[in-house]
Protein backbone atom coordinates (compact mmCIF):
# COMPACT_ATOMS: atom_id res chain seq x y z
CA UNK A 1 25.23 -16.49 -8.26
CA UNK A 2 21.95 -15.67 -7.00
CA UNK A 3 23.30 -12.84 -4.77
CA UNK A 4 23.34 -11.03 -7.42
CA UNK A 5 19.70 -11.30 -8.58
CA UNK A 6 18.19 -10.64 -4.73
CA UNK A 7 21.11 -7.25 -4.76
CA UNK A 8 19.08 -6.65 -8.16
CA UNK A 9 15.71 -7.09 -6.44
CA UNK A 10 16.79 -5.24 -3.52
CA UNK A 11 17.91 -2.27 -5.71
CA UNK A 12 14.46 -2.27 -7.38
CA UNK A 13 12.62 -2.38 -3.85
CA UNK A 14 14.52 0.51 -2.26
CA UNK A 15 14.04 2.98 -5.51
CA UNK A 16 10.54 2.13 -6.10
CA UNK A 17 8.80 1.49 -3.03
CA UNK A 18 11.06 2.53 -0.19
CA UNK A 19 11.72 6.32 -2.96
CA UNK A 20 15.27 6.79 -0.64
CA UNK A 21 18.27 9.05 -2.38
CA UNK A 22 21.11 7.61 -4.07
CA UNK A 23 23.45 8.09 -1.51
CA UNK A 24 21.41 5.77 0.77
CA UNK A 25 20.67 3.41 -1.71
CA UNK A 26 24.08 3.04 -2.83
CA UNK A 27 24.98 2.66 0.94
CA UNK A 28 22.12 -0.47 1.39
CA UNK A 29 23.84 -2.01 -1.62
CA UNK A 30 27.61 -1.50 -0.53
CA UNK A 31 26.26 -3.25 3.16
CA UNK A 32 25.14 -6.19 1.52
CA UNK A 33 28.22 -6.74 -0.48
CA UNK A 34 30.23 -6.04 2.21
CA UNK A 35 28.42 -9.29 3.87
CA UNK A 36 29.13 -11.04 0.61
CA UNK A 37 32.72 -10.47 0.93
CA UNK A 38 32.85 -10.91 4.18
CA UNK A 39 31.24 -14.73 3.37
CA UNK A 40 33.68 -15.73 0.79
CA UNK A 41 36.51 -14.80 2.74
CA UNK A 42 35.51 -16.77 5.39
CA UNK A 43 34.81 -20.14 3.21
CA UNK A 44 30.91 -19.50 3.80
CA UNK A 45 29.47 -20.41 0.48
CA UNK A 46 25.93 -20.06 1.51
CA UNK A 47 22.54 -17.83 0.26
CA UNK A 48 20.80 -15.61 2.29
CA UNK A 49 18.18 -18.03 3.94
CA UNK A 50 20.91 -19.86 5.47
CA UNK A 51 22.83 -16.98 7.33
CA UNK A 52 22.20 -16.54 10.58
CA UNK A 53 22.77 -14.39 13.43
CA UNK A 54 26.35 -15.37 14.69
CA UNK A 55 27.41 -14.84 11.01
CA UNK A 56 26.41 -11.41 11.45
CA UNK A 57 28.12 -10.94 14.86
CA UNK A 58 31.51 -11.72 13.22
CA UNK A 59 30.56 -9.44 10.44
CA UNK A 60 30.44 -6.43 12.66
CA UNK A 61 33.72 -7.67 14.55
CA UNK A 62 35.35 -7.65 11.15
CA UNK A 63 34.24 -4.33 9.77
CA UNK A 64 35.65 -3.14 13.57
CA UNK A 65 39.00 -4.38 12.51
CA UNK A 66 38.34 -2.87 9.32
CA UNK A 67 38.16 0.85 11.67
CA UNK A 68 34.84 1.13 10.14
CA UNK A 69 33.17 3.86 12.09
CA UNK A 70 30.21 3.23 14.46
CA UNK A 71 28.25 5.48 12.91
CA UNK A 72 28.92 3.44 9.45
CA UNK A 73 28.01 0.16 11.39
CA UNK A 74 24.91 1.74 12.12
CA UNK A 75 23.95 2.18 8.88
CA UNK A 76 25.02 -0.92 8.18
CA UNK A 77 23.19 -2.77 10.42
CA UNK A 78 20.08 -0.88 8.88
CA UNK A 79 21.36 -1.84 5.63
CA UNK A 80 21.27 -5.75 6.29
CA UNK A 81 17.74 -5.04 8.26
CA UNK A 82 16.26 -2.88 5.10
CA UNK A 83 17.68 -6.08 3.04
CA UNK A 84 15.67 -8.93 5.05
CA UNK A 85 13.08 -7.24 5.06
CA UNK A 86 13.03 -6.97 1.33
CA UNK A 87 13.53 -11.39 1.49
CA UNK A 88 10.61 -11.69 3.36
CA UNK A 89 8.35 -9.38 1.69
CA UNK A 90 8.87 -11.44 -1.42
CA UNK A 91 9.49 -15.07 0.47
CA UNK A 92 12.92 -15.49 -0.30
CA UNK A 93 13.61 -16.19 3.42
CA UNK A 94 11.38 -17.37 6.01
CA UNK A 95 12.77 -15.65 9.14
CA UNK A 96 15.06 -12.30 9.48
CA UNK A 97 18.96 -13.10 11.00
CA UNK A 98 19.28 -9.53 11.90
CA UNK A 99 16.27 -9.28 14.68
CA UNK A 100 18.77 -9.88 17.49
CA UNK A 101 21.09 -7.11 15.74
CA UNK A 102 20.81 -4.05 17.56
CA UNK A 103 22.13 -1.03 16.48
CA UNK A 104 22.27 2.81 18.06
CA UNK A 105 19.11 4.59 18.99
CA UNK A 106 19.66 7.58 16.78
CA UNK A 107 15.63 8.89 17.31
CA UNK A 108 12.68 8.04 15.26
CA UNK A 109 11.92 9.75 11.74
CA UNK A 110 8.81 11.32 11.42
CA UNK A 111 7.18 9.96 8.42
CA UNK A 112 5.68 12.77 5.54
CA UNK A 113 1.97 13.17 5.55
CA UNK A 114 0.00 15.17 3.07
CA UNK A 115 -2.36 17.94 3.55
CA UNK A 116 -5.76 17.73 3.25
CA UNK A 117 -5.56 19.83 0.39
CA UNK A 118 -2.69 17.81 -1.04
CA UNK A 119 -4.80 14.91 -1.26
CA UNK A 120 -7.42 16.88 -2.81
CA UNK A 121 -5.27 18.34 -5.84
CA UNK A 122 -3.84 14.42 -6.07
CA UNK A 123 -7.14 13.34 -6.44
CA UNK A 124 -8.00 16.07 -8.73
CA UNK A 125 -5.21 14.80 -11.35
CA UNK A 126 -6.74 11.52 -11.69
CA UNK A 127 -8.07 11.23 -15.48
CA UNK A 128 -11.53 9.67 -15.32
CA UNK A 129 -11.98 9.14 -18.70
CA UNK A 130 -9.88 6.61 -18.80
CA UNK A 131 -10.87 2.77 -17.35
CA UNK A 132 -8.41 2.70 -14.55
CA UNK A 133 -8.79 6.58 -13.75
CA UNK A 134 -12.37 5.41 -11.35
CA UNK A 135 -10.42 2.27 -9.95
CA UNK A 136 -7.13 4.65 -9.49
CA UNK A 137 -9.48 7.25 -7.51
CA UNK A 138 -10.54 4.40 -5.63
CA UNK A 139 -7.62 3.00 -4.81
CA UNK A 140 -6.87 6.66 -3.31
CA UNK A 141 -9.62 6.87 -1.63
CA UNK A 142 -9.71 3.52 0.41
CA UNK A 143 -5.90 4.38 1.18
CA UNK A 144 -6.61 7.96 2.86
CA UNK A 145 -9.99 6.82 4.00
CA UNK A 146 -9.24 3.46 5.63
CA UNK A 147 -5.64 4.13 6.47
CA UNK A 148 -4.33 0.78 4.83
CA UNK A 149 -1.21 -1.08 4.16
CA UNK A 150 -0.19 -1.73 0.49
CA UNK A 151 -0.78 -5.81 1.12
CA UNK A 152 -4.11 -4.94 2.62
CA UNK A 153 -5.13 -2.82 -0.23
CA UNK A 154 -4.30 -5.57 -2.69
CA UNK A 155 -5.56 -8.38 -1.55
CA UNK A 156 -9.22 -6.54 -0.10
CA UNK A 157 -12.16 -8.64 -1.97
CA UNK A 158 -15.51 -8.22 -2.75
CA UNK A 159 -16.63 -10.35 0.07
CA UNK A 160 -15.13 -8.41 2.53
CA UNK A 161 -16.84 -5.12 1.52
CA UNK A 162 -19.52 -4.08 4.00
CA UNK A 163 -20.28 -0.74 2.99
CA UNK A 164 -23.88 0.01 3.85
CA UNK A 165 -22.39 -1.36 7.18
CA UNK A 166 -19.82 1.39 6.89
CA UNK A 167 -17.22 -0.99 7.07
CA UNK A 168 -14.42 -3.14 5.02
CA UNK A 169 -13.15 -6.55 6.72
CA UNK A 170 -8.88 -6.59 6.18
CA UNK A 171 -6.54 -9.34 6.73
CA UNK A 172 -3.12 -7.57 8.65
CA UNK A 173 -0.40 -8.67 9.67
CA UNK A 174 0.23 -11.76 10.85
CA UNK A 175 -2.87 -12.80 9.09
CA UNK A 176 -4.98 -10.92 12.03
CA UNK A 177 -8.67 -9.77 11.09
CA UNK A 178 -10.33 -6.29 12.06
CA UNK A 179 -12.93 -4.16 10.87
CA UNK A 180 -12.13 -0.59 9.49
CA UNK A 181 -14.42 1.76 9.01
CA UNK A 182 -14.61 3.46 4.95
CA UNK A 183 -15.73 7.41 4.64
CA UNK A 184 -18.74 7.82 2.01
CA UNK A 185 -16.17 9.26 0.23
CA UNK A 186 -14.66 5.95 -0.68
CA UNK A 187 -17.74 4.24 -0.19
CA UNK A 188 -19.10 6.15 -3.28
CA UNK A 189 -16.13 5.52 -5.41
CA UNK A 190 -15.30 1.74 -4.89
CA UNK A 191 -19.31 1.53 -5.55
CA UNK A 192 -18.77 3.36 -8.90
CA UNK A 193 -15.62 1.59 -9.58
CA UNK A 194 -17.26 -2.41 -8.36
CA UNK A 195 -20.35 -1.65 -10.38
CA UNK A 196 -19.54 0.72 -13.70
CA UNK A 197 -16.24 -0.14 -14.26
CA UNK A 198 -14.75 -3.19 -12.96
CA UNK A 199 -18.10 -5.90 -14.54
CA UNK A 200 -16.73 -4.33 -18.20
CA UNK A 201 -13.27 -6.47 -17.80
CA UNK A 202 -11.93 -9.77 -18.48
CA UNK A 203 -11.06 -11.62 -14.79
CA UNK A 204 -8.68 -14.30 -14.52
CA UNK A 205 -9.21 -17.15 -12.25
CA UNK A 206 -8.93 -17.13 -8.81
CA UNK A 207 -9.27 -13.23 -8.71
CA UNK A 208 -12.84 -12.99 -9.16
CA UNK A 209 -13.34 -12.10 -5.81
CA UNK A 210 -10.84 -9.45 -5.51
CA UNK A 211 -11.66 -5.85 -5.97
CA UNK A 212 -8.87 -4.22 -7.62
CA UNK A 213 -7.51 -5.94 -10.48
CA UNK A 214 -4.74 -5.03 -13.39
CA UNK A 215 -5.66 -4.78 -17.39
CA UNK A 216 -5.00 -8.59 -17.69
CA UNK A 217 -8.18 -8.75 -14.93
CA UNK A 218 -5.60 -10.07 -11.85
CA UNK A 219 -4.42 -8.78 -8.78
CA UNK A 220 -2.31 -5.59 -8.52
CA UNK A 221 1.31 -6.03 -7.79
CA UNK A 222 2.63 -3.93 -4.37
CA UNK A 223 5.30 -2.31 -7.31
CA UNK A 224 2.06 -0.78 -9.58
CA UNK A 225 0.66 1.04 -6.43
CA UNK A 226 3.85 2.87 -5.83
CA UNK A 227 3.70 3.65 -9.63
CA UNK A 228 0.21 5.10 -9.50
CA UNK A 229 1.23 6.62 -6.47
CA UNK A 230 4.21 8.09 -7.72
CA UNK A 231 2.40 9.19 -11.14
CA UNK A 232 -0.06 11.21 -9.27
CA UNK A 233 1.97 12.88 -7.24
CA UNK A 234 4.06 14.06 -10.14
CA UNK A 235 1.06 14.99 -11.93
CA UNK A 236 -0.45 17.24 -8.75
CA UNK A 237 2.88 18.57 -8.29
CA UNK A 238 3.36 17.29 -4.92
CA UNK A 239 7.37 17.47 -4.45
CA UNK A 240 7.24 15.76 -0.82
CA UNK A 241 8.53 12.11 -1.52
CA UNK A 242 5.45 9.80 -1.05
CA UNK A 243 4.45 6.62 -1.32
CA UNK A 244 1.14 4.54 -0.51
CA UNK A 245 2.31 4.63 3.31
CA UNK A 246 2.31 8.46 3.11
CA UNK A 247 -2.21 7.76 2.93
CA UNK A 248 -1.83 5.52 6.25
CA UNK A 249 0.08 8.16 8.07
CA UNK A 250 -2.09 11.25 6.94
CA UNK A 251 -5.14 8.92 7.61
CA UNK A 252 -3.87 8.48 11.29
CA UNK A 253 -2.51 12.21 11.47
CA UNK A 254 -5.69 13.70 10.41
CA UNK A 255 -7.56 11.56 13.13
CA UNK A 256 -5.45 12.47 15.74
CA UNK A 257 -5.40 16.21 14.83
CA UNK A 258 -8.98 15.97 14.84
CA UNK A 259 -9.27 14.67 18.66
CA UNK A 260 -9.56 10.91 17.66
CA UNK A 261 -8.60 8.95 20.27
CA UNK A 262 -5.52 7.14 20.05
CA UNK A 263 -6.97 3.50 21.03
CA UNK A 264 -9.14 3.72 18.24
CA UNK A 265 -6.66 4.61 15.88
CA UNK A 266 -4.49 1.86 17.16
CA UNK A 267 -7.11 -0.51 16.82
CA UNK A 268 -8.31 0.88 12.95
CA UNK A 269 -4.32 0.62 11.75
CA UNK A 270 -4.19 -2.76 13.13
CA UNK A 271 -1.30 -2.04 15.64
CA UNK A 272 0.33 -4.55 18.12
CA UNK A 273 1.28 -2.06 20.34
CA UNK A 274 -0.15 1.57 21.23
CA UNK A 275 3.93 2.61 21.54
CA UNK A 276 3.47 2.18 17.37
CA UNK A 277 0.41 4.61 16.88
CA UNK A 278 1.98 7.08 19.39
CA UNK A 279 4.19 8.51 16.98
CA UNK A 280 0.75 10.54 15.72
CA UNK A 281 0.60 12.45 18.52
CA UNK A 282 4.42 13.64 18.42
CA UNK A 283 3.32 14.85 14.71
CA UNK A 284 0.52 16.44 16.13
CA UNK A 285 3.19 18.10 18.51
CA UNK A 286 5.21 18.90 15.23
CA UNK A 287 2.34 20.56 13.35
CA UNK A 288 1.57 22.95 16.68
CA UNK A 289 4.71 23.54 16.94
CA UNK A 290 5.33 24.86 13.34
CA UNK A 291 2.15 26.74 13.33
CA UNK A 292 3.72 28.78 16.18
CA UNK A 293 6.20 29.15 14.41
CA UNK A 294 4.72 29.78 11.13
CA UNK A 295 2.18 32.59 12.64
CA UNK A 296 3.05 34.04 16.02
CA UNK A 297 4.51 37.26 16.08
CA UNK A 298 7.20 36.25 18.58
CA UNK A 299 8.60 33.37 16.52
């Protein structure tokens, strides 16, 4: 049954790149069986492509009858959204059944960002002596300094590199082209990395033009960035749970703590909307807000 291979995949996706606790994850996985069941009870024998949204409208009147809390509907509407999101990432599905799903407004999570510092003593762990240490630090550095997605990262070639411009050309979402401006910091080290390091390997076709490639000399996968990711962070004792996201949102904090303003960050991130990149500023708010209550003698 291939539900059980895209529940394995799923399981995989949340522990590695999504880094959520066991109770959560354990949650996700009970949601998605509980849409299984709810399938083969009703004589649906059908795969995840081909549900759609009125399936999941009699899911949630079932699990009612079931007295299953709204609360627990919540999270189970997450659950199935967390889930098709996983499908598309890796094609399984072409569109998402739960978009029309709502479920409670509960508040928005701010996401973790690392201190400057933090980034610094990451950085710091990285072993250069080693071939993949200078394209690890680079990876690193393009992450923090450009504020990109994990995709983008990936799949940024040679061609697209502009960097006595000051700029790198990325393909977003939606296959939607801007131009992002790159720090000298990691200007310097995808120079070192392109030029010292990366002419000394074997490259498979079709990834000659790409700019970060594995030991076999082909693209990265999105899983081995959360692994470098996470092996840093071990390494630099950083116990905040991170992932390559956590660059993007202390590239975007950092601006906005510095006075950037918030079009241009909208436009450097690639957002649709500015609603998206105004979650900066109420981490801004956060950070004043503990400093207050970190230093003043009234706190």
């Amino acid at each position: 049954m291939k539900w059980d291979s895209y529940l394995n995949g799923f399981n995989a996706y949340l522990r590695l790149e999504k880094s959520l606790s066991e109770n959560t994850i354990e949650g996700y996985l009970h949601d998605v069986t509980k849409l299984i069941q709810f399938l083969d009870q009703s004589g649906e024998n059908i795969q995840p492509a081909q549900v759609q949204p009125h399936h999941l409208q009699s899911l949630l009147k079932w699990v009612t009858v079931l007295r299953m809390t709204p609360r627990t509907q919540s999270r189970m509407v997450s659950g199935l959204k967390s889930f098709y999101k996983f499908l598309l990432i890796e094609n399984i599905v072409q569109t998402d059944p739960t978009e029309l799903i709502e479920a409670p407004r509960i508040g928005r999570k701010l996401p973790v960002v690392l201190t400057s510092s933090e980034i610094d003593t990451l950085v710091g762990v990285i072993d250069l002596s080693k071939p993949e240490g200078e394209r690890n630090k680079a990876i690193v550095e393009v992450l923090y300094g450009c504020g990109l997605r994990v995709t983008e990262l990936i799949e940024l070639k040679i061609s697209s590199l502009y960097l006595p411009e000051g700029f790198v050309r990325v393909i977003g979402k939606g296959d939607k082209e801007r131009l992002v401006p790159i720090g000298k910091s990691a200007q310097k080290q995808i120079t070192i990395y392109k030029d010292s390091v990366r002419p000394l390997q074997h490259v498979m076709r079709g990834n000659e033009d790409i700019l970060f490639l594995n030991r076999r000399g082909s693209k990265l996968s999105r899983a081995m960035i959360f692994v470098i990711i996470k092996d840093l962070a071990g390494k630099a004792g950083i116990r905040k749970t991170i992932s390559p996201h956590t660059f993007r949102h202390s590239f975007a904090t950092h601006l906005v703590e510095g006075g950037a303003d918030l079009r241009a960050v909208q436009e450097m991130l690639g957002h649709e909307s500015i609603t998206t990149t105004e979650i900066y500023t109420h981490l801004d708010r956060e950070y004043l807000r503990s400093t207050i209550t970190q230093f003043h003698p009234r706190k």
